[in-house]
C-alpha atoms as a PDB file:
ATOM      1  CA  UNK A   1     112.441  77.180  33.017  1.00  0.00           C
ATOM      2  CA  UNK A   2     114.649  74.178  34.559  1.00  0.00           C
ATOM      3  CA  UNK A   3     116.046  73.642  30.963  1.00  0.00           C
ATOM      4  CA  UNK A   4     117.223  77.221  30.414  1.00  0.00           C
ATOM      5  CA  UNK A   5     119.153  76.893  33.176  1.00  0.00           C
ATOM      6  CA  UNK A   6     120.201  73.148  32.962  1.00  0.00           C
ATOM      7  CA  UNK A   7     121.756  74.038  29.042  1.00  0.00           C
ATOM      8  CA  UNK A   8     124.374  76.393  30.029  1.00  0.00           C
ATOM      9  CA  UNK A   9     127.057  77.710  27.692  1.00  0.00           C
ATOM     10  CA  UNK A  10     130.491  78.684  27.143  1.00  0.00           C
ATOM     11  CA  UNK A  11     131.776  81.956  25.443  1.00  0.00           C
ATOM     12  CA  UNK A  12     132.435  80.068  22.284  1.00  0.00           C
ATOM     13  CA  UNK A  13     128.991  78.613  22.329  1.00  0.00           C
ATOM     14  CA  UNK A  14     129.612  74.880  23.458  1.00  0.00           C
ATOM     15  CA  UNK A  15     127.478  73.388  25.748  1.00  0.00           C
ATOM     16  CA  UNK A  16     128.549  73.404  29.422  1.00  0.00           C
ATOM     17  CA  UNK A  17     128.862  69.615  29.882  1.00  0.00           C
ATOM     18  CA  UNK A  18     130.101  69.590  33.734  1.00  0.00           C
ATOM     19  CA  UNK A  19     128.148  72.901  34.577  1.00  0.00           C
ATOM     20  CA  UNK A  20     124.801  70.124  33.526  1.00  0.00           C
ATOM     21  CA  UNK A  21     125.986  67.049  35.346  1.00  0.00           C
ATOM     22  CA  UNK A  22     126.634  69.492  38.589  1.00  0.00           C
ATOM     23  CA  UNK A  23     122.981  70.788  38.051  1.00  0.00           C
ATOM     24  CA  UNK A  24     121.647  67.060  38.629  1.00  0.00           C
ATOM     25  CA  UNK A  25     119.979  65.850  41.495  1.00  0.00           C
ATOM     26  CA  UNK A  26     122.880  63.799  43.842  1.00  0.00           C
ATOM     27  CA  UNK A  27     121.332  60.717  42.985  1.00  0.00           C
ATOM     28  CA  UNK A  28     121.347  60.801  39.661  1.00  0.00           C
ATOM     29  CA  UNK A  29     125.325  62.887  39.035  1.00  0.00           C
ATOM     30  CA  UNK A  30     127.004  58.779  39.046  1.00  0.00           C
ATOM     31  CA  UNK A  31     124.263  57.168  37.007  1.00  0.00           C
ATOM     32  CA  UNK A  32     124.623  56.258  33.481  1.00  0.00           C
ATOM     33  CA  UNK A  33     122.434  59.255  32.677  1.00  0.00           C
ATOM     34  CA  UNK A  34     126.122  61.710  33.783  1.00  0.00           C
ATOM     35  CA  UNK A  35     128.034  59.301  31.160  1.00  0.00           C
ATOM     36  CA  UNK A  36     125.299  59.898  28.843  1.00  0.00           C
ATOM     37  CA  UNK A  37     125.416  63.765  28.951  1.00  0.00           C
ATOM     38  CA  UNK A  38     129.098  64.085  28.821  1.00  0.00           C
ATOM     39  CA  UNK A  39     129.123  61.384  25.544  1.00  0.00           C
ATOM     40  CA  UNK A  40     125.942  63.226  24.108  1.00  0.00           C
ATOM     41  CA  UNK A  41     126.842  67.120  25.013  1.00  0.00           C
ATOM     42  CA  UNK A  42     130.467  67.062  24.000  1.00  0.00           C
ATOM     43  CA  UNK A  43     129.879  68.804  20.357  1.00  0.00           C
ATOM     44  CA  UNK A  44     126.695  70.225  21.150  1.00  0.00           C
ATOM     45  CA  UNK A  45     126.387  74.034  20.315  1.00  0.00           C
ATOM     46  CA  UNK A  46     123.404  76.220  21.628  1.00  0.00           C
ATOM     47  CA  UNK A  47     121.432  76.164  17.829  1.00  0.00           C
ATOM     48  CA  UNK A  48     117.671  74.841  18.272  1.00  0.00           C
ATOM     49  CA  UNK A  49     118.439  71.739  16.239  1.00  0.00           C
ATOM     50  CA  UNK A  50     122.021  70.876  18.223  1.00  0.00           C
ATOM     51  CA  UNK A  51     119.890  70.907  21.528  1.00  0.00           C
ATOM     52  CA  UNK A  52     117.240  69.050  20.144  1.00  0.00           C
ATOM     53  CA  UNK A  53     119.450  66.557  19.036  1.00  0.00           C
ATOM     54  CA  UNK A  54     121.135  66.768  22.526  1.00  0.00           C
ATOM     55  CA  UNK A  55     117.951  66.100  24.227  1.00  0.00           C
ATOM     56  CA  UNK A  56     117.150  62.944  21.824  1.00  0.00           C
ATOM     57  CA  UNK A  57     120.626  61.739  22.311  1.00  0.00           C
ATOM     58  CA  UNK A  58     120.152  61.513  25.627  1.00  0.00           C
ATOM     59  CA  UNK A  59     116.926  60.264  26.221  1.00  0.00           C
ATOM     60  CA  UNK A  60     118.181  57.006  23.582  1.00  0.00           C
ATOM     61  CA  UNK A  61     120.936  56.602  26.433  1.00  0.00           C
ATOM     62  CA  UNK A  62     119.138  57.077  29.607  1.00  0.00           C
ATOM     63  CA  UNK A  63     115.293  56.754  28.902  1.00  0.00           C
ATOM     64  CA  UNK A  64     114.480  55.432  32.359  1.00  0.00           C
ATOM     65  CA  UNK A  65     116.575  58.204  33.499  1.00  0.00           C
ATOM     66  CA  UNK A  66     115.213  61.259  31.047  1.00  0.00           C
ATOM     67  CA  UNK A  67     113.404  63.874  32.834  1.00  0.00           C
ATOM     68  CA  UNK A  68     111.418  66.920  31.477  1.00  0.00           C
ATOM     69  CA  UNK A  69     111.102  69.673  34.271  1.00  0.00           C
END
């Protein structure tokens, strides 16, 4: 349920990029894994495979980081 909410999107179907990093915990909005979102979520669309690749994308940039809720 946390990732329906966490992959928000606009009306022409791009993926909410600072609606995501203002859904993070506190702790984690000035990590690497908020650079990682922005850089991985900027041409992201809401298709299956464009949020799969989103999800990969960020996990390579942040795996310590990467969290499945």
């Amino acid at each position: 349920m946390y990732k329906y909410f966490f992959f928000q999107f606009d009306d022409d179907n791009k993926f909410d990029v600072e609606g995501a990093i203002a859904m993070l915990p506190d702790e984690m909005k000035d990590t690497i894994l908020g650079s990682v979102i922005k850089e991985c979520g900027a041409s992201s669309t809401g298709s299956c495979q464009s949020m799969f690749e989103l999800n990969k994308c960020i996990y390579k940039g942040a795996p310590d980081l990467y969290f499945l809720a």
